[in-house]
N, C-alpha and C. Protein backbone atom coordinates (compact mmCIF):
# COMPACT_ATOMS: atom_id res chain seq x y z
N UNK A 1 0.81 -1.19 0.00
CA UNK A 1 0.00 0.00 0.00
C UNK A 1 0.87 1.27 0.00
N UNK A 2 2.17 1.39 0.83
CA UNK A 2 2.91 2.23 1.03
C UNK A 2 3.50 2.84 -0.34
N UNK A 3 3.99 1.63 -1.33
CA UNK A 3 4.66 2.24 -2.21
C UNK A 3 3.60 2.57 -3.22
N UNK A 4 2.06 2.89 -3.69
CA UNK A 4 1.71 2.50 -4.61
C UNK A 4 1.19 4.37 -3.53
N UNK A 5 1.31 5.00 -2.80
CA UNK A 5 1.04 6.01 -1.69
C UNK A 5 1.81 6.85 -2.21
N UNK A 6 3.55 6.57 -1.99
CA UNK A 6 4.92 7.20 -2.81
C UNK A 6 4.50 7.56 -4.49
N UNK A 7 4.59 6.55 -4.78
CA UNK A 7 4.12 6.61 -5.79
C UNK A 7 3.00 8.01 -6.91
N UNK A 8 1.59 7.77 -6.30
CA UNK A 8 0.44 8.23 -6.16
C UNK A 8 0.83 9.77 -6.33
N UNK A 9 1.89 10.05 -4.94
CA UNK A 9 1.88 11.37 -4.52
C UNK A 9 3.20 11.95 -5.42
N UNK A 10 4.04 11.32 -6.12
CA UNK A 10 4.92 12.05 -6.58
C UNK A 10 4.31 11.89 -8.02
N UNK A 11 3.43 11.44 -8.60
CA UNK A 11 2.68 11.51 -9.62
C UNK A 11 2.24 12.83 -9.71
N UNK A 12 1.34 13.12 -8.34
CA UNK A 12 0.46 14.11 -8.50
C UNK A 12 1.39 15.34 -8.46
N UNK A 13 2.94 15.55 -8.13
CA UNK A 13 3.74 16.46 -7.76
C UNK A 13 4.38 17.14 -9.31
N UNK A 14 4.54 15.64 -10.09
CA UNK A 14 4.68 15.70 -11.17
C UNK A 14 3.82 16.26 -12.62
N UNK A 15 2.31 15.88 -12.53
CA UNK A 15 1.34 16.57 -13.31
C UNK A 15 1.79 17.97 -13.08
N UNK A 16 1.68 18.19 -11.42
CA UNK A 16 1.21 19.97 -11.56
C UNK A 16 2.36 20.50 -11.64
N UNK A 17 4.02 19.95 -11.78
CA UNK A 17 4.69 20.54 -12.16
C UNK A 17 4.82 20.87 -13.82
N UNK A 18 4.15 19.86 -14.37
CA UNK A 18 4.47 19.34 -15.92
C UNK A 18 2.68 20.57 -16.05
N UNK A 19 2.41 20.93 -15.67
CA UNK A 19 1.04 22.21 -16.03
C UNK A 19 1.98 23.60 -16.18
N UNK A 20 3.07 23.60 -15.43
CA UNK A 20 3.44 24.81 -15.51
C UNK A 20 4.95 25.11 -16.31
N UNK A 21 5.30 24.05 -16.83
CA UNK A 21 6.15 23.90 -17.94
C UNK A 21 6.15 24.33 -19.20
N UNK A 22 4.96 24.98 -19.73
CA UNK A 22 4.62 25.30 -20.74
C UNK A 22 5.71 26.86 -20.66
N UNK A 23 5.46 27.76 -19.42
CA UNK A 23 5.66 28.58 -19.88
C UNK A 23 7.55 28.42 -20.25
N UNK A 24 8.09 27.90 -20.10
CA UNK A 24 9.63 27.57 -20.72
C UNK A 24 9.87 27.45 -21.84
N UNK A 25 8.85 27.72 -22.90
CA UNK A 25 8.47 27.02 -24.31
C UNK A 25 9.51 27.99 -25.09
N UNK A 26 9.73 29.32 -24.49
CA UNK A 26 10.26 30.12 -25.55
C UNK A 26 12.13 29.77 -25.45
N UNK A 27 12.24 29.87 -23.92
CA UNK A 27 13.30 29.53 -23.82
C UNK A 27 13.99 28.40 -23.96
N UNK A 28 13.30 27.03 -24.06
CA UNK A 28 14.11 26.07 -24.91
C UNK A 28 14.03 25.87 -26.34
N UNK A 29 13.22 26.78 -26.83
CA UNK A 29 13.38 26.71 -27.98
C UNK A 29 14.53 27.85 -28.57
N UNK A 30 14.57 28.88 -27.31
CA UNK A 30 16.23 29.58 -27.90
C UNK A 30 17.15 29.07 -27.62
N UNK A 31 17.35 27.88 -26.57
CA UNK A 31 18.28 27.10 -26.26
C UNK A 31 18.61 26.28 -27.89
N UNK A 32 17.45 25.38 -28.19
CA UNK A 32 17.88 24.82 -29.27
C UNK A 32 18.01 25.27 -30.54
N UNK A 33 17.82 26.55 -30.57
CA UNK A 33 18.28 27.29 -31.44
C UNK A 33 19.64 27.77 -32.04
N UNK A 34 19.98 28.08 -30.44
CA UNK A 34 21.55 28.65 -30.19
C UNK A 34 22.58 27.60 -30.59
N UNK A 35 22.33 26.30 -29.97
CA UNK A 35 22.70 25.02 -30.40
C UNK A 35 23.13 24.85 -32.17
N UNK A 36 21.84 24.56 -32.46
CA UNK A 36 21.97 24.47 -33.88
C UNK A 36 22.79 25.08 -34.75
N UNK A 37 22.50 26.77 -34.37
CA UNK A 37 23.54 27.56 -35.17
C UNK A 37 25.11 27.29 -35.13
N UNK A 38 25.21 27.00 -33.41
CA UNK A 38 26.88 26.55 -32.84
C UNK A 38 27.07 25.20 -33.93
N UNK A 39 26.10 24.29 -34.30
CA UNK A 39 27.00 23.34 -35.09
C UNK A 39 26.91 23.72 -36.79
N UNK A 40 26.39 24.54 -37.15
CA UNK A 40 25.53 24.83 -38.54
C UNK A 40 26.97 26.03 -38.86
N UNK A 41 27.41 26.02 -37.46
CA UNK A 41 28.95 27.16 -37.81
C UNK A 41 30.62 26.21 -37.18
N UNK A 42 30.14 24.79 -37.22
CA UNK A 42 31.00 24.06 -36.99
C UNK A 42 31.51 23.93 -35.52
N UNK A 43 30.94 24.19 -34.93
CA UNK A 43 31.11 24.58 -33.20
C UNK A 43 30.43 23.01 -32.78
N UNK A 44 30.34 22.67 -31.31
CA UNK A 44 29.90 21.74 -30.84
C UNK A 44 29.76 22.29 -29.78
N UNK A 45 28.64 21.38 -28.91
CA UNK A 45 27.76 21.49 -27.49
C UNK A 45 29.10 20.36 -26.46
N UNK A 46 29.13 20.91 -25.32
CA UNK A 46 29.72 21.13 -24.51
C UNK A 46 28.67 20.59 -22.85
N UNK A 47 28.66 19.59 -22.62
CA UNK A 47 27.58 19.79 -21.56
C UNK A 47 28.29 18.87 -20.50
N UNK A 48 27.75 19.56 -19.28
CA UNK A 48 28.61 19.52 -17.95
C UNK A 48 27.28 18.92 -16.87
N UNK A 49 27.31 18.60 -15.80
CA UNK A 49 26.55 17.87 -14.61
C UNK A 49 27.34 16.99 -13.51
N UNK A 50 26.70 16.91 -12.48
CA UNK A 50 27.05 15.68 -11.43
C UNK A 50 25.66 14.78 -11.51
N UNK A 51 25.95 13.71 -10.83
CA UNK A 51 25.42 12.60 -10.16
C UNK A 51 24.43 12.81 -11.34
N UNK A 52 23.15 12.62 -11.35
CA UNK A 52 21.97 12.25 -12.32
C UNK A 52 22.29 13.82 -13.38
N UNK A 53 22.66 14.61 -13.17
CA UNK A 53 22.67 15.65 -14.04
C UNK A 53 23.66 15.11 -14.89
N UNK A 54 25.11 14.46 -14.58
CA UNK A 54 25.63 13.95 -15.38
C UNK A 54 25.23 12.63 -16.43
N UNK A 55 24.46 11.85 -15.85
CA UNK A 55 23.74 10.81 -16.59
C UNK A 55 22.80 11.62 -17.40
N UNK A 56 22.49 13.04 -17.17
CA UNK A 56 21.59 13.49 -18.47
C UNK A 56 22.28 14.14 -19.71
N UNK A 57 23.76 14.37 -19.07
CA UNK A 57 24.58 15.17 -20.39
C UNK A 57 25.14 13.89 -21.23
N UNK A 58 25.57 13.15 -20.53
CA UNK A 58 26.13 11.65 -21.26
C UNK A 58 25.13 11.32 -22.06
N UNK A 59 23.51 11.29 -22.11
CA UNK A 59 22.41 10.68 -22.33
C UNK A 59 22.08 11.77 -23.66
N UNK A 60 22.16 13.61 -23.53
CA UNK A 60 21.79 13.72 -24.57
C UNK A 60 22.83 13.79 -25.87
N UNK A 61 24.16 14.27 -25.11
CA UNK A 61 25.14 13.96 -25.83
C UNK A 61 25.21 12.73 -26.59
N UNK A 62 24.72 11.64 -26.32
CA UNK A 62 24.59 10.31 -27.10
C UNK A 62 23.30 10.57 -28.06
N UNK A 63 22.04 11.60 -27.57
CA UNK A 63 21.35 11.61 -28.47
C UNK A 63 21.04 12.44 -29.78
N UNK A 64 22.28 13.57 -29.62
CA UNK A 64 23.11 14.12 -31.12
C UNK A 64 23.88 13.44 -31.60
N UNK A 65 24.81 12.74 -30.49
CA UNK A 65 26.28 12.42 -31.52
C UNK A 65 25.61 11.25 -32.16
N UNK A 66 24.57 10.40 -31.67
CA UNK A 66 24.11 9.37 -32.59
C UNK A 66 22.28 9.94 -33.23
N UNK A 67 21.42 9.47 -32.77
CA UNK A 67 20.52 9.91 -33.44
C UNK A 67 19.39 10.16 -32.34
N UNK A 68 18.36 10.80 -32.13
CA UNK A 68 16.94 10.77 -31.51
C UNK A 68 15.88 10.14 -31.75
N UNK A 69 15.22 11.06 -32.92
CA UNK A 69 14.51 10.21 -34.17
C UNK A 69 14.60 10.25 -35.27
N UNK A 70 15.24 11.06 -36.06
CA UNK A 70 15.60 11.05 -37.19
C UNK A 70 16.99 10.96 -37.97
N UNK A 71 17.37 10.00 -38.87
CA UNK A 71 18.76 9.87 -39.34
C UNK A 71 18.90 11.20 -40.05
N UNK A 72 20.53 11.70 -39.39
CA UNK A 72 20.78 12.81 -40.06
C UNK A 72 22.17 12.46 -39.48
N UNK A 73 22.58 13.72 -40.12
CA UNK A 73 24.73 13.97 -40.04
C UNK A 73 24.65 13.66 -38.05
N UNK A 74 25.75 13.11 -37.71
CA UNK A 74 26.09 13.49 -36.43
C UNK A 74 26.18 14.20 -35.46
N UNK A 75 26.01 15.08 -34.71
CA UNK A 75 26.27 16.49 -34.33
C UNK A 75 27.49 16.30 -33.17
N UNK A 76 28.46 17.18 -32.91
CA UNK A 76 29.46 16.88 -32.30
C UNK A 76 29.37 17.51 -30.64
N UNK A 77 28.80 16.89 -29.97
CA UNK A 77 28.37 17.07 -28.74
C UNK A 77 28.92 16.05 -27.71
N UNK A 78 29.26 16.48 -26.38
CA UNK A 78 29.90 15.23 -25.85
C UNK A 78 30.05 16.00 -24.13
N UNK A 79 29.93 15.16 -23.34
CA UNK A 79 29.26 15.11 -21.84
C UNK A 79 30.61 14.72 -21.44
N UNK A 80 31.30 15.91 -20.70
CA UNK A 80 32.44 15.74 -19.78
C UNK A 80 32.71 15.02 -18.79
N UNK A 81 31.29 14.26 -18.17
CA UNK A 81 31.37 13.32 -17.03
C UNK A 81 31.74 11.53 -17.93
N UNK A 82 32.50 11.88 -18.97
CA UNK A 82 32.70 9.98 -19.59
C UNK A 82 34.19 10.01 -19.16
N UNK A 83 34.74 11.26 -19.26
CA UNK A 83 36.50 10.54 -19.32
C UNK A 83 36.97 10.47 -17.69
N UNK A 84 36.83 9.42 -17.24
CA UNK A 84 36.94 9.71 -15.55
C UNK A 84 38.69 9.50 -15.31
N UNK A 85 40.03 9.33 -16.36
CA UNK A 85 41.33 9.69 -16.43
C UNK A 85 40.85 11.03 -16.24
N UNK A 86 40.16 11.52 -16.81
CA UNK A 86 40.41 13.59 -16.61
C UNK A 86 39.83 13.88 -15.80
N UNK A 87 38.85 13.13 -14.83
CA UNK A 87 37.98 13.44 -13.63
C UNK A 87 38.88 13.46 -12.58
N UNK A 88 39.52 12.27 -12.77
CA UNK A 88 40.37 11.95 -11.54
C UNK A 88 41.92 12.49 -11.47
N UNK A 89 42.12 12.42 -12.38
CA UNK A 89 43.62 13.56 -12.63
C UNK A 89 43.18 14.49 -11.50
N UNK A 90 42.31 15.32 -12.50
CA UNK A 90 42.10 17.07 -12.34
C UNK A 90 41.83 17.11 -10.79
N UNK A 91 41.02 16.25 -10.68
CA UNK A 91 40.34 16.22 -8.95
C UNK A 91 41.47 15.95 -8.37
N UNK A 92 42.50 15.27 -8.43
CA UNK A 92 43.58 15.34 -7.81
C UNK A 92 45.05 16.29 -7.65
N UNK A 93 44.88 16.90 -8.49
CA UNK A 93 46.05 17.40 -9.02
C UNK A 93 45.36 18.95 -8.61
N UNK A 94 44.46 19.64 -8.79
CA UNK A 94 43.75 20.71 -8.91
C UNK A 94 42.70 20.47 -7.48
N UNK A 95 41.49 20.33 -7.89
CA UNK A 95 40.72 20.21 -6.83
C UNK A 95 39.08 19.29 -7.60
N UNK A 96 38.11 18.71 -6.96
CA UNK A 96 36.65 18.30 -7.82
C UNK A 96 36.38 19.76 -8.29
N UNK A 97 36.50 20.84 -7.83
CA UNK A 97 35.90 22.30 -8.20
C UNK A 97 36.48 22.12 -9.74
N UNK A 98 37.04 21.83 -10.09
CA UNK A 98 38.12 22.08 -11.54
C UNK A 98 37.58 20.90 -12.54
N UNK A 99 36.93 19.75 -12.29
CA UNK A 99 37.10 19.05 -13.05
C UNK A 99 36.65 19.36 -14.59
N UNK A 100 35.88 19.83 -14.60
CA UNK A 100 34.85 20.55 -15.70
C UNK A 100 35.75 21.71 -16.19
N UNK A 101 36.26 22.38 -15.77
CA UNK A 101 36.41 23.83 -15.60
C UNK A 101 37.36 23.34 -17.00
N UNK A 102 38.52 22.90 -15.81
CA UNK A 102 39.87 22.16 -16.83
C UNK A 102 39.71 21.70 -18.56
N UNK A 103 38.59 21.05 -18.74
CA UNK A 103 38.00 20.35 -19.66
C UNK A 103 37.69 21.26 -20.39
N UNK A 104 36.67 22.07 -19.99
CA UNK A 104 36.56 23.15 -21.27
C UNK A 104 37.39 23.88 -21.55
N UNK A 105 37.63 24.21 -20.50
CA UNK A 105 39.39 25.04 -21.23
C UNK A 105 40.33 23.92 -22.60
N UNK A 106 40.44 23.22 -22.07
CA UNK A 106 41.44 21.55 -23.16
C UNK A 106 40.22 21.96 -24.72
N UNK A 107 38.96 21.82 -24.53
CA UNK A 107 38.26 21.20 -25.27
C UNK A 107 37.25 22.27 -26.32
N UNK A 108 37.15 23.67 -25.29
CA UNK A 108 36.05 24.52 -25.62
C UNK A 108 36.87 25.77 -26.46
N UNK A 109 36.01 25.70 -27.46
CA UNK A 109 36.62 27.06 -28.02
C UNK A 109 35.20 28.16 -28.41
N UNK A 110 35.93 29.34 -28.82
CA UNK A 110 35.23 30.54 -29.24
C UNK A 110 33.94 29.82 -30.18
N UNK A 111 32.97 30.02 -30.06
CA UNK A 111 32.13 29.47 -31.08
C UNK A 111 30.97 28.27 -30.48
N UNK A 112 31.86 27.74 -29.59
CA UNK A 112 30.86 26.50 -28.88
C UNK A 112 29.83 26.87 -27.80
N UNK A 113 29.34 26.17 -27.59
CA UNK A 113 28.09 26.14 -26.35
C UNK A 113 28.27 25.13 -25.71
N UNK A 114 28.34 25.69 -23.66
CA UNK A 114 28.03 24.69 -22.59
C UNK A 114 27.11 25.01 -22.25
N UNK A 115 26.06 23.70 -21.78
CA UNK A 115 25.42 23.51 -21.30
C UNK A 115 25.70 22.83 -20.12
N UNK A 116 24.91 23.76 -18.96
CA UNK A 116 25.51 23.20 -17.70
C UNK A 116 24.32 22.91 -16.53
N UNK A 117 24.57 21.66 -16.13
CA UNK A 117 22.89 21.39 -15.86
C UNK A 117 23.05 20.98 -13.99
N UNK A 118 22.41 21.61 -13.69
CA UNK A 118 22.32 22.20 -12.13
C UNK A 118 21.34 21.86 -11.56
N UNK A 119 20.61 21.41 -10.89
CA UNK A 119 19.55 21.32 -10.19
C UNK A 119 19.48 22.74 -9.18
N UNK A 120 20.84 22.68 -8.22
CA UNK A 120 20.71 24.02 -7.46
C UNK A 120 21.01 25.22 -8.00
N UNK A 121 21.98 25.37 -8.59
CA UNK A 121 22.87 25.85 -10.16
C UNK A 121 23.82 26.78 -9.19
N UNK A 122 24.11 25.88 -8.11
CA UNK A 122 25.00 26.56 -7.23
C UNK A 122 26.67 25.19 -7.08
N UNK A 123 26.60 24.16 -7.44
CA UNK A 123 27.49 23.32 -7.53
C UNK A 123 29.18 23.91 -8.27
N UNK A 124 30.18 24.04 -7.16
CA UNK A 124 31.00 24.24 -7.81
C UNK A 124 31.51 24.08 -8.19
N UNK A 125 31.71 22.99 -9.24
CA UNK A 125 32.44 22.55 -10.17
C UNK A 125 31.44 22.95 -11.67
N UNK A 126 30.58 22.98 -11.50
CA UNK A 126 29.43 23.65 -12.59
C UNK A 126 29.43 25.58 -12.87
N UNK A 127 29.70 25.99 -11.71
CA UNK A 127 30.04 27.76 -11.51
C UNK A 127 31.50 27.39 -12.38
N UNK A 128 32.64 26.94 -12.16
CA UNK A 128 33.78 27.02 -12.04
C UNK A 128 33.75 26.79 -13.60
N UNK A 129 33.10 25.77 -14.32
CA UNK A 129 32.76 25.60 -15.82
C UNK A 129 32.51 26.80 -16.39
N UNK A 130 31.29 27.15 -16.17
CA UNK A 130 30.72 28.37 -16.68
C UNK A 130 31.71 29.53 -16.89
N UNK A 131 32.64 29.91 -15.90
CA UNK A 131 33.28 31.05 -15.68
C UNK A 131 34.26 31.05 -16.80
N UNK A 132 34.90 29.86 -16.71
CA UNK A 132 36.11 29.56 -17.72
C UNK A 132 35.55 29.41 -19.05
N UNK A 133 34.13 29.00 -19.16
CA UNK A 133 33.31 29.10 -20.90
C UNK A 133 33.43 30.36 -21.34
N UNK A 134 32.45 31.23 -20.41
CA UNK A 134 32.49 32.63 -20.38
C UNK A 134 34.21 33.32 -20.75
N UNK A 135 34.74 32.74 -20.08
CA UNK A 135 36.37 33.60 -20.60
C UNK A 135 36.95 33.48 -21.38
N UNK A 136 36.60 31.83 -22.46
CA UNK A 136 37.17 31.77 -23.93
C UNK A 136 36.24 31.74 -24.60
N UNK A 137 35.01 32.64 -24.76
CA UNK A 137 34.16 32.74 -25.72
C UNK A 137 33.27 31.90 -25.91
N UNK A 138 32.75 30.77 -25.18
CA UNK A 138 31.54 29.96 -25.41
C UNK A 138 30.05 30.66 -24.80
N UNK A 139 29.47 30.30 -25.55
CA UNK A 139 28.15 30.32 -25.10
C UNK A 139 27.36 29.80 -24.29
N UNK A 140 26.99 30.32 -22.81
CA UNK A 140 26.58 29.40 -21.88
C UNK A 140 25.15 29.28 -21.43
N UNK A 141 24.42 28.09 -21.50
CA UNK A 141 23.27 27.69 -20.88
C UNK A 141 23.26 27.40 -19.68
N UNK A 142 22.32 27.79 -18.92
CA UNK A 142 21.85 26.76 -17.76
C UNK A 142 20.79 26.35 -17.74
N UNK A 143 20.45 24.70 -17.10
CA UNK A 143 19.59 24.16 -17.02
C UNK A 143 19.47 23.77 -15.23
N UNK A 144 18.51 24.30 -14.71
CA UNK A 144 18.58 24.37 -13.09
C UNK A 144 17.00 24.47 -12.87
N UNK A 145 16.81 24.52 -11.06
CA UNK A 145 15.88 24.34 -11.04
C UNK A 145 15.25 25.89 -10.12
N UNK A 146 14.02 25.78 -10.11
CA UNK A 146 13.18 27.53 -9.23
C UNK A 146 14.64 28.60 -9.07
N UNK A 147 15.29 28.35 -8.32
CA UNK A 147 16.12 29.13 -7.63
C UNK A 147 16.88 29.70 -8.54
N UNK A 148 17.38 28.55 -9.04
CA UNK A 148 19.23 29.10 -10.10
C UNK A 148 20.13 29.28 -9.78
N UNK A 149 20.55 29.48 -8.58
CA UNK A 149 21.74 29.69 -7.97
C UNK A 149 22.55 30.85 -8.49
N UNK A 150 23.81 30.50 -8.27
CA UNK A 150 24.74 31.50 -9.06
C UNK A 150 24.74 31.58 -10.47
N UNK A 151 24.26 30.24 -11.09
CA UNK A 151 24.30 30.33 -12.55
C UNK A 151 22.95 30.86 -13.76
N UNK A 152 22.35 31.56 -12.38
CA UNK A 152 21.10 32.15 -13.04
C UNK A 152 22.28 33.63 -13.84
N UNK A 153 22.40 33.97 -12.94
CA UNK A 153 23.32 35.20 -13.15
C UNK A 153 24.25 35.34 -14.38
N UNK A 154 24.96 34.00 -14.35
CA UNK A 154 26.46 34.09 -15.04
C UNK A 154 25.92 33.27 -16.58
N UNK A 155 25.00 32.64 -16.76
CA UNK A 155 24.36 32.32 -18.46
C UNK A 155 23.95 33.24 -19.00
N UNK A 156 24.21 32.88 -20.19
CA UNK A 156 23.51 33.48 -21.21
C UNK A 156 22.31 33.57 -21.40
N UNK A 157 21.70 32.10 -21.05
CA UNK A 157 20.73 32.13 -21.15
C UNK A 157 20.03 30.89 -19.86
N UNK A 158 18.86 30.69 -19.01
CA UNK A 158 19.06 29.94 -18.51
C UNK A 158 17.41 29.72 -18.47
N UNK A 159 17.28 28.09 -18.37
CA UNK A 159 16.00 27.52 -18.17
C UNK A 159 15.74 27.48 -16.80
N UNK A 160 14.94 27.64 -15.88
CA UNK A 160 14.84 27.42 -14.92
C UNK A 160 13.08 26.64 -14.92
N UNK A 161 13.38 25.41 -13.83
CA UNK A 161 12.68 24.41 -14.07
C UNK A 161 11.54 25.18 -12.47
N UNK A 162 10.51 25.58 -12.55
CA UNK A 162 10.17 25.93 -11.44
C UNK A 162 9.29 25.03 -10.15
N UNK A 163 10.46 24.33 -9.86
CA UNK A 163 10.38 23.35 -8.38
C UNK A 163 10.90 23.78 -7.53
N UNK A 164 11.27 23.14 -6.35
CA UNK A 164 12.31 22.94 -5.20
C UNK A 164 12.65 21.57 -5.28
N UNK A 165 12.00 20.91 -5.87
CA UNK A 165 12.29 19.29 -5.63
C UNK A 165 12.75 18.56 -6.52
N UNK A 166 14.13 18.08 -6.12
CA UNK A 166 14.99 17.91 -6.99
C UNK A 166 14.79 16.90 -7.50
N UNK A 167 14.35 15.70 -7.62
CA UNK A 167 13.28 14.70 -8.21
C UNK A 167 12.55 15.29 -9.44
N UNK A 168 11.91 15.77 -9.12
CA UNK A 168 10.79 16.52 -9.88
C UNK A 168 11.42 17.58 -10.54
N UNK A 169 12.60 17.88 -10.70
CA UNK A 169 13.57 19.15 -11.32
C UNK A 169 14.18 18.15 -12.59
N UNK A 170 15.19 17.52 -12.11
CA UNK A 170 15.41 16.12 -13.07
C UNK A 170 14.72 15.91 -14.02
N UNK A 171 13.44 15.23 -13.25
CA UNK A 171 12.42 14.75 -13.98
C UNK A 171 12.15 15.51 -15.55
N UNK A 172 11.72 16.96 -14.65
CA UNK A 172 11.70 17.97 -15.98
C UNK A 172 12.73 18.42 -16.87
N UNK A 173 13.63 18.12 -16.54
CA UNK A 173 14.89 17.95 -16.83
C UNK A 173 14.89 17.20 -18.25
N UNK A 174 14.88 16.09 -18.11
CA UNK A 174 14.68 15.16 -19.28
C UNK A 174 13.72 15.31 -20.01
N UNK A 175 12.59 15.86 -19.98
CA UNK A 175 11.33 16.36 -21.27
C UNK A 175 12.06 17.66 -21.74
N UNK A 176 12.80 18.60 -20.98
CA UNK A 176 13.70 19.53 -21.60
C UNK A 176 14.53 19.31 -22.63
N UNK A 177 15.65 18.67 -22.05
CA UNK A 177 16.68 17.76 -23.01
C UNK A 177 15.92 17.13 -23.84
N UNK A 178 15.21 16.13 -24.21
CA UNK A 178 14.66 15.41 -25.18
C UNK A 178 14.13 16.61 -26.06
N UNK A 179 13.02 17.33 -25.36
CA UNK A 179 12.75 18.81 -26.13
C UNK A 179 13.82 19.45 -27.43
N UNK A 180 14.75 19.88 -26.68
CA UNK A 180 16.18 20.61 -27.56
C UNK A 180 16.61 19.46 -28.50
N UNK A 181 16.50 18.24 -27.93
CA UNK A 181 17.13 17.45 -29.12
C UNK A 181 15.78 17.51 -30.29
N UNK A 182 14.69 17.38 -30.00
CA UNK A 182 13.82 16.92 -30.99
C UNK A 182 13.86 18.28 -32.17
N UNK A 183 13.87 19.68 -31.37
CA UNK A 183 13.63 20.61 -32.14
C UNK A 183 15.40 21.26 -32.84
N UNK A 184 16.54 20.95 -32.24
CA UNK A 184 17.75 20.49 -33.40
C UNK A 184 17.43 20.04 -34.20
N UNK A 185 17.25 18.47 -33.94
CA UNK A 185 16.98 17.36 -35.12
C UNK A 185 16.23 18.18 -36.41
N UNK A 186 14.66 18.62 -36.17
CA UNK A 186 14.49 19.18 -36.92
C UNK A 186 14.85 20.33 -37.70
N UNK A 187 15.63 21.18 -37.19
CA UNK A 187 16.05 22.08 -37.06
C UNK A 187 17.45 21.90 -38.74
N UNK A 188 18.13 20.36 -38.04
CA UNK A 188 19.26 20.30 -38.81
C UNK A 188 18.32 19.32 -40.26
N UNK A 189 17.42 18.94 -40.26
CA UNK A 189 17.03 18.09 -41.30
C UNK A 189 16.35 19.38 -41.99
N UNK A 190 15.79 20.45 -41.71
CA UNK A 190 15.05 21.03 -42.72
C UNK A 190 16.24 22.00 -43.40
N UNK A 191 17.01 22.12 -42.89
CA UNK A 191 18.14 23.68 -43.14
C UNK A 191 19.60 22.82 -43.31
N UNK A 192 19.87 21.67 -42.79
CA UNK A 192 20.95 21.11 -43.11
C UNK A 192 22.27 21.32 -42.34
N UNK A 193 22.96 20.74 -42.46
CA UNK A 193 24.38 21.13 -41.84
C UNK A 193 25.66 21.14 -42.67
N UNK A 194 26.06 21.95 -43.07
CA UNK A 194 27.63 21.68 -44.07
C UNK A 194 28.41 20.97 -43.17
């Protein structure tokens, strides 16, 4: 009875968060906008997270660099939480604040876009990203939740998922991401990519 209770109630937490999602409509669609152009000008997406935020950059990063729903060119996108030699270096050698940071610096140039996905959007190794995007010319998103933290401030542009509950932030999280990929995809099949 208990779990079907859990259950029940984070359902219902979920509808009425997913009622008020609509109004984000403009801003992920300039998210996947911004995107598109960054690869349509030979640039690539850049996306950063911890713990489940990182299982969502690995996740959409796999769903440009390979496909969503439609076969098209590749897009060159790729989730800094796979190379754990550069996780664990950097975290050692530097500090966890750096691991990201380091990476875009190695990896990010003038022209690209990070996406940096926060639940609190106060995590510092996610601030510490951003700052160093911001200083060689990338273009920075955030994806976070009600609050925004510090990285409401320091993006370019930022989604904010309006919860407190980081479950339910996630959650929305992933109809976001799937979102940006679906409207790329189309994006790169009607207009193309050199």
């Amino acid at each position: 009875m208990q779990k079907k209770t859990v259950f029940i109630k984070n359902l219902a937490e979920y509808k009425a968060l997913i009622d008020k999602l609509d109004l984000l409509d403009e801003r992920v669609y300039k998210a996947a906008e911004l995107i598109t152009e960054t690869f349509r000008s030979g640039g690539k997406l850049i996306i950063c997270g911890n713990g489940g935020s990182a299982a969502d950059a690995q996740h959409m990063a796999a769903e440009l660099s390979g496909r969503y729903l439609k076969d098209r060119k590749a897009l060159d996108a790729v989730a800094l939480s796979c190379n754990s030699s550069a996780i664990t270096a950097i975290a050692n050698d530097y500090s966890f604040g750096h691991v990201f940071a380091r990476q875009v610096e190695a990896h990010g140039k003038k022209g690209d876009v990070l996406l940096a996905i926060s639940t609190s959007g106060n995590s510092l190794n996610i601030i510490n990203a951003v700052s160093t995007a911001r200083e060689n010319g990338l273009a920075t998103i955030g994806l976070t939740g009600l609050v925004g933290g510090k990285m409401r401030e320091m993006t370019d542009l930022v989604i904010s998922v309006p919860s407190s509950s980081t479950p339910r932030i996630q959650e929305a999280h992933l109809l976001i991401e799937h979102s940006i990929c679906e409207i790329i995809e189309n994006m790169v099949c009607e207009g193309g990519i050199e």
